[in-house]
C-alpha atoms as a PDB file:
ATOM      1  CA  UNK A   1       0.000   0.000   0.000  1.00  0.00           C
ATOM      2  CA  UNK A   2       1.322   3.349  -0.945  1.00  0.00           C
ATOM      3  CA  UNK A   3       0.757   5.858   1.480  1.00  0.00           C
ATOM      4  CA  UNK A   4      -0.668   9.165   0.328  1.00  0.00           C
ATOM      5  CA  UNK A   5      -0.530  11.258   3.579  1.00  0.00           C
ATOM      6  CA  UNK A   6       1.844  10.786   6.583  1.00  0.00           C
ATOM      7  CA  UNK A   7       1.571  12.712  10.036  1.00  0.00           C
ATOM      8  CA  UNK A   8       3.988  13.478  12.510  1.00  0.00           C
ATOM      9  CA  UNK A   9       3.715  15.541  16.355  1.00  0.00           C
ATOM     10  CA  UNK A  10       6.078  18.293  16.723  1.00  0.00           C
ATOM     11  CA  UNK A  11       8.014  18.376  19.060  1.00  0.00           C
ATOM     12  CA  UNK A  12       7.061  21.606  20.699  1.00  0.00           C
ATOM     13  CA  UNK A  13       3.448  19.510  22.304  1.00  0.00           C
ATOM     14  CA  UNK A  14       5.256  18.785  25.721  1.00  0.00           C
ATOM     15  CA  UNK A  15       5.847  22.842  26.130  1.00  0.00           C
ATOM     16  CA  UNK A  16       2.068  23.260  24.627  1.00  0.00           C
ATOM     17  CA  UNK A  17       0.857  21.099  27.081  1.00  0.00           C
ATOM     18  CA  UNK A  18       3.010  23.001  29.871  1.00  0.00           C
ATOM     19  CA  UNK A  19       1.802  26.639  29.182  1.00  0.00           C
ATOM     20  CA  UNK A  20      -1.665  25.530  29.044  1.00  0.00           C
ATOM     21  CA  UNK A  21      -1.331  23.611  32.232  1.00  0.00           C
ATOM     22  CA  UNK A  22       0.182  27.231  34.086  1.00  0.00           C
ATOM     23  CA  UNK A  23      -2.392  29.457  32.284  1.00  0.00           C
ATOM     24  CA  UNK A  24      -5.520  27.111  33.498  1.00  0.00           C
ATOM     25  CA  UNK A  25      -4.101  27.882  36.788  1.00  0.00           C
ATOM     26  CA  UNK A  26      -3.622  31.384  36.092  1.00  0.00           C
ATOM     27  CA  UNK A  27      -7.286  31.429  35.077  1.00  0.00           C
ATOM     28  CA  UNK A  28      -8.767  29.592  37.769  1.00  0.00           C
ATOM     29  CA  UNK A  29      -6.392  32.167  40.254  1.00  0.00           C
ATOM     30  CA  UNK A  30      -8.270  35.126  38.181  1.00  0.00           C
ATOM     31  CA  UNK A  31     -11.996  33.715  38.768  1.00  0.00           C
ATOM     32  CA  UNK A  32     -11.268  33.254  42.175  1.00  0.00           C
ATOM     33  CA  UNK A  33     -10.298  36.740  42.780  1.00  0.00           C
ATOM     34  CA  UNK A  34     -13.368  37.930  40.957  1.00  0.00           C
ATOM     35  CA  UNK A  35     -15.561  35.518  43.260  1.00  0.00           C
ATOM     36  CA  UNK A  36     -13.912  37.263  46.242  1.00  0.00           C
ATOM     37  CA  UNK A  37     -13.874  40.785  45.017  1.00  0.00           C
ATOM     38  CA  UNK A  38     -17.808  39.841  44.614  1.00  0.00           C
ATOM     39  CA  UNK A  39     -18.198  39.877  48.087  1.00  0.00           C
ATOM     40  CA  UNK A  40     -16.425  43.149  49.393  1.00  0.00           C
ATOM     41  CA  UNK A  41     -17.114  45.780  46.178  1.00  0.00           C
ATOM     42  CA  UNK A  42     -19.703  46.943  44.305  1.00  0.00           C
ATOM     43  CA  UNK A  43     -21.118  43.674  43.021  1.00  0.00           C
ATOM     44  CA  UNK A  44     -22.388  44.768  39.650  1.00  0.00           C
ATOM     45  CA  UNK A  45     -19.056  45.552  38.017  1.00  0.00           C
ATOM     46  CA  UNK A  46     -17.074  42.695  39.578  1.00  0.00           C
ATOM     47  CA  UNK A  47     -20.215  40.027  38.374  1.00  0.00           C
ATOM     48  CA  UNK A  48     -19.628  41.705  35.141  1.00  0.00           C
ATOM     49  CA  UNK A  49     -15.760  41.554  35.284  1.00  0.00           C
ATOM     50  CA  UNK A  50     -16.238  37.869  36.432  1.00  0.00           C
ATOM     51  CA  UNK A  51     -19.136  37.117  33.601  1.00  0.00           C
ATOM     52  CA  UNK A  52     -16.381  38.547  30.703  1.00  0.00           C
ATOM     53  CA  UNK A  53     -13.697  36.794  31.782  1.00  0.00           C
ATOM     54  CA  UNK A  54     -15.381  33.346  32.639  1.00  0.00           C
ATOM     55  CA  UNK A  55     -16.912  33.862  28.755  1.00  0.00           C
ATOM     56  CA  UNK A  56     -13.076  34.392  27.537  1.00  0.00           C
ATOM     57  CA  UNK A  57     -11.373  31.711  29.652  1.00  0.00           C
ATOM     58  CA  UNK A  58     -14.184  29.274  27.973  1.00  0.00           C
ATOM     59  CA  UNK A  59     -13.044  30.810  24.520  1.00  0.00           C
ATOM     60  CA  UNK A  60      -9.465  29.694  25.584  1.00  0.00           C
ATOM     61  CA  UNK A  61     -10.314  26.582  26.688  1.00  0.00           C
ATOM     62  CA  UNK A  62     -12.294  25.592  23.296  1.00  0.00           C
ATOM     63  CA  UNK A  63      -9.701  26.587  21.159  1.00  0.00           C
ATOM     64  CA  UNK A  64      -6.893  24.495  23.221  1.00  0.00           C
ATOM     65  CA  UNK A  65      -7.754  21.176  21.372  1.00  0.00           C
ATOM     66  CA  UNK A  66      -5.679  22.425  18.470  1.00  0.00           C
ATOM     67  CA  UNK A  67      -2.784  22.546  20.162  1.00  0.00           C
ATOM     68  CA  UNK A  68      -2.427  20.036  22.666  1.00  0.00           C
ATOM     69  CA  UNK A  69      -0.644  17.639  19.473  1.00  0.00           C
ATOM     70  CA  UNK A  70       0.657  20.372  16.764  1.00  0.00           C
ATOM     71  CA  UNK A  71       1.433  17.596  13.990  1.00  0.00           C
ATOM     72  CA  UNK A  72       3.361  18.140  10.734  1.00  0.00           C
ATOM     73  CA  UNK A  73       1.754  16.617   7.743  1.00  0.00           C
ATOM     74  CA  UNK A  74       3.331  15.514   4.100  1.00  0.00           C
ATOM     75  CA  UNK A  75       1.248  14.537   1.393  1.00  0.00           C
ATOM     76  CA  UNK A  76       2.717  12.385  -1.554  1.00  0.00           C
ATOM     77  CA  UNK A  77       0.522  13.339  -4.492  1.00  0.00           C
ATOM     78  CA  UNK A  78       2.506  10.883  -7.071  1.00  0.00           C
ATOM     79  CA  UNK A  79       1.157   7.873  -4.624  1.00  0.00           C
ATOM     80  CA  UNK A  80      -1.963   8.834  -6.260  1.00  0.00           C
ATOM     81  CA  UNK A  81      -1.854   7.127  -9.670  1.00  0.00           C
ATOM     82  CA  UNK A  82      -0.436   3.899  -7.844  1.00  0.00           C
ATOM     83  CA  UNK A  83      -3.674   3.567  -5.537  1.00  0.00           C
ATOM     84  CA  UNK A  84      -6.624   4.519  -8.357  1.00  0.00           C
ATOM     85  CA  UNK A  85      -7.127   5.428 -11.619  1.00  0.00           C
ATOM     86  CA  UNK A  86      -6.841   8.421 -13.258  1.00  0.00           C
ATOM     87  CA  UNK A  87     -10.971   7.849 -13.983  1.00  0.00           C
ATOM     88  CA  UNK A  88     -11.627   7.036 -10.254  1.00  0.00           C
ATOM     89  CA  UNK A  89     -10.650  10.678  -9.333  1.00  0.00           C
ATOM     90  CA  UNK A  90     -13.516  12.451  -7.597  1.00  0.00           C
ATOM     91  CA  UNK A  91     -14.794  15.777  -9.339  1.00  0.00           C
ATOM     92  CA  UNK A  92     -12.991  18.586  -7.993  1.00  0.00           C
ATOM     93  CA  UNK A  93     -14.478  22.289  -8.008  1.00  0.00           C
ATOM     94  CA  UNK A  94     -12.420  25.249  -7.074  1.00  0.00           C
ATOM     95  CA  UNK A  95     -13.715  28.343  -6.031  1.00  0.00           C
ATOM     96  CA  UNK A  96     -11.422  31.731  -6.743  1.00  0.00           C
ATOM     97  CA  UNK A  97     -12.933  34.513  -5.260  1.00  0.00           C
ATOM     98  CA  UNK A  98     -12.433  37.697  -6.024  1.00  0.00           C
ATOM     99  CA  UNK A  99     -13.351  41.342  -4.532  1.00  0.00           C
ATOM    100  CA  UNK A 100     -11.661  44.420  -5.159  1.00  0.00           C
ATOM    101  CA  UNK A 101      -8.580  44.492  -7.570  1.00  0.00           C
ATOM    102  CA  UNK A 102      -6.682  46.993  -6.037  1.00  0.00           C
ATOM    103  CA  UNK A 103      -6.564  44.920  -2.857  1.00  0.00           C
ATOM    104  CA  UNK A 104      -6.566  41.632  -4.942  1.00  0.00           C
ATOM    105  CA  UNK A 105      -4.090  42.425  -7.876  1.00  0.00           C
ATOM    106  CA  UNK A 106      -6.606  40.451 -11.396  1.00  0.00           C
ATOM    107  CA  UNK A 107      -3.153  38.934 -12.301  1.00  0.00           C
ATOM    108  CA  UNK A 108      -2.597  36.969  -9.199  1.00  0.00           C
ATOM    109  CA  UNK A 109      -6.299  35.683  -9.247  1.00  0.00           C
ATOM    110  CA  UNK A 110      -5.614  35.042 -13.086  1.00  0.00           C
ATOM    111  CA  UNK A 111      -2.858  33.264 -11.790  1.00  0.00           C
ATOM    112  CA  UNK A 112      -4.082  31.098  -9.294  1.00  0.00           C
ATOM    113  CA  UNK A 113      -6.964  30.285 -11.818  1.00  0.00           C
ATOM    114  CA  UNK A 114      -4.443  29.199 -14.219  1.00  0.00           C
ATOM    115  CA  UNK A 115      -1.907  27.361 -11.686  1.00  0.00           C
ATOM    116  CA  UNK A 116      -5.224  25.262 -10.869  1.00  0.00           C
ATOM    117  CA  UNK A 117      -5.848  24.419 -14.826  1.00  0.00           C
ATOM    118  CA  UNK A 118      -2.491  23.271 -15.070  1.00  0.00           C
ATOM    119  CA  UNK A 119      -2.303  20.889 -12.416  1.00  0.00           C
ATOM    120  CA  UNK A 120      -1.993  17.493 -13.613  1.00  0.00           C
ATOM    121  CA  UNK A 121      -6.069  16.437 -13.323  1.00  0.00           C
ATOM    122  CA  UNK A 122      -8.350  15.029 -15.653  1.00  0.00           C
ATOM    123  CA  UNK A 123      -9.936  18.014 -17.351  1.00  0.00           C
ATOM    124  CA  UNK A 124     -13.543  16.775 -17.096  1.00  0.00           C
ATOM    125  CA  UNK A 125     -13.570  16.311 -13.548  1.00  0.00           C
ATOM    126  CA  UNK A 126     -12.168  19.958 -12.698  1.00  0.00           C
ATOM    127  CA  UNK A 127     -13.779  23.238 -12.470  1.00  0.00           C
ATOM    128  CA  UNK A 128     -12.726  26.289 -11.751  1.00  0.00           C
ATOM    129  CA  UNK A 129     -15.391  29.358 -10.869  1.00  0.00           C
ATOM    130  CA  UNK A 130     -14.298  32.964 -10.550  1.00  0.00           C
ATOM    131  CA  UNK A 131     -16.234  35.319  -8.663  1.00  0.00           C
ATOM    132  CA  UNK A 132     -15.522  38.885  -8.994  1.00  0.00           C
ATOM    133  CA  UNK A 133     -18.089  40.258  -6.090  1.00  0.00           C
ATOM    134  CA  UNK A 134     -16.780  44.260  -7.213  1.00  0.00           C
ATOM    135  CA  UNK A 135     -17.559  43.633 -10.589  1.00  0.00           C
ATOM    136  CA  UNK A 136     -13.846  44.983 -12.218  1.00  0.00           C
ATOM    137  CA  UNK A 137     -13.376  45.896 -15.598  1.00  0.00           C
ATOM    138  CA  UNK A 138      -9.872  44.957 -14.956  1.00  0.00           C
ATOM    139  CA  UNK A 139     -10.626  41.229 -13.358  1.00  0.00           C
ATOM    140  CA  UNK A 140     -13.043  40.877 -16.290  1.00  0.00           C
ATOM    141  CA  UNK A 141     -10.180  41.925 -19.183  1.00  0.00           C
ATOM    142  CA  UNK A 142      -7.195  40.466 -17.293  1.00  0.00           C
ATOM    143  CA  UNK A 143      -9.014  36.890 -17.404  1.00  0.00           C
ATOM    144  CA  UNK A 144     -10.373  37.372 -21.230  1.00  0.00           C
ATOM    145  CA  UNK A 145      -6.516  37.523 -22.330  1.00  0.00           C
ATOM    146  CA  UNK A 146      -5.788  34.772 -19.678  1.00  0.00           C
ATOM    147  CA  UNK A 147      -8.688  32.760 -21.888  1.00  0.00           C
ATOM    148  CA  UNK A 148      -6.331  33.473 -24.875  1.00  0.00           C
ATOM    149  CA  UNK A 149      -3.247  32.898 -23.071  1.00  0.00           C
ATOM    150  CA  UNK A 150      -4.564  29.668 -21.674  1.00  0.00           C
ATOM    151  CA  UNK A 151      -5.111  28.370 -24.542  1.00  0.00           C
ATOM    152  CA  UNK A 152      -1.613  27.643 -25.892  1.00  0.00           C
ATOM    153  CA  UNK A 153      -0.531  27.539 -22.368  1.00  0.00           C
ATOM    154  CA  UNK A 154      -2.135  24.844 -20.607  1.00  0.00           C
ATOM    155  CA  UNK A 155      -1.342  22.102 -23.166  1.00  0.00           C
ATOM    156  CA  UNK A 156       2.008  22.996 -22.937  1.00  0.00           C
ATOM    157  CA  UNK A 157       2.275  22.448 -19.112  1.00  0.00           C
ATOM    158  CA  UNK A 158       0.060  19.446 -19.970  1.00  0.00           C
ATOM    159  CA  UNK A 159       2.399  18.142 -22.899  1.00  0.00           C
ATOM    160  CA  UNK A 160       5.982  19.323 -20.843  1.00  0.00           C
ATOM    161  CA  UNK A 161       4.449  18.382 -17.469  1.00  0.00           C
ATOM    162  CA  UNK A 162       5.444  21.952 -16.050  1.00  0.00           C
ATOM    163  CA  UNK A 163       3.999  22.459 -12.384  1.00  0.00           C
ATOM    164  CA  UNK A 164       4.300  25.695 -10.521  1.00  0.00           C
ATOM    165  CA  UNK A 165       5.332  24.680  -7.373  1.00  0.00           C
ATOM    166  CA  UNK A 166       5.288  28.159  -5.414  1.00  0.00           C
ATOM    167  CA  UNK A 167       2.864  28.146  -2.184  1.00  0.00           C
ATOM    168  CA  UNK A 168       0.357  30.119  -2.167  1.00  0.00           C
ATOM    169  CA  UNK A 169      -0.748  31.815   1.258  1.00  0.00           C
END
């Protein structure tokens, strides 16, 4: 069996585990001050003090799951062919969205659009929708010449098996 995925921890879960160990104390130190402060101030604020704080300790709390094992995954696309078939693939739909094109320059959304065509999966099963929510003459012209462009392009990367292997982020 060829795997297509592996998964590793980090090494930095022992220290994760650590800090959220002293901060639940830390928390539990603050609430406790707030239930005591209850009893000799003006009760409104400190209930209010204790309500926000007991609200952002459970925020804390929630969002601990994540990182009690960081892990560090790989993925081995080119197991792929060696598991299924080529006409096995699921369909695969992309979504490029798009807003304003001073923000979101039309040539990097052309060329994520294009980076996507060229990837090395069957053409039938992949789509690729572009939405341009501030309606830009400039999104709508930069993709009509990446339509012309693509043309000749994409069956070259096809043909030449040219991947762009930047990260996008």
């Amino acid at each position: 069996m060829w795997p297509l995925n592996t998964t590793e921890p980090l090494r930095r879960t022992a220290l994760n585990r650590v800090f959220a160990a002293v901060y639940t104390c830390a928390i539990f130190g603050l609430l406790y001050h707030h239930v005591q402060i209850i009893h000799s101030r003006s009760p409104l604020v400190s209930l209010s003090l204790l309500l926000s704080d007991t609200v952002l300790a459970f925020m804390w709390a929630t969002m601990q799951v994540f990182r009690m094992r960081p892990i560090h995954c790989k993925e081995f696309p080119e197991n792929l062919l060696k598991v299924m078939k080529p006409s096995e693939f699921p369909a695969l739909d992309v979504f490029v969205c798009n807003a304003d094109p001073y923000k979101e320059p039309p040539i990097n959304v052309v060329n994520t659009a294009l980076s996507v065509m060229a990837f090395d999966y069957p053409t039938d099963k992949l789509s690729v929708y572009v939405s341009d929510d501030g309606g830009s003459a400039a999104t709508l012209f930069a993709f009509v010449e990446a339509a012309k462009f693509g043309r000749h392009w994409l069956p070259f990367c096809r043909k030449n098996n040219v991947l762009e292997t930047r990260t996008l982020c």
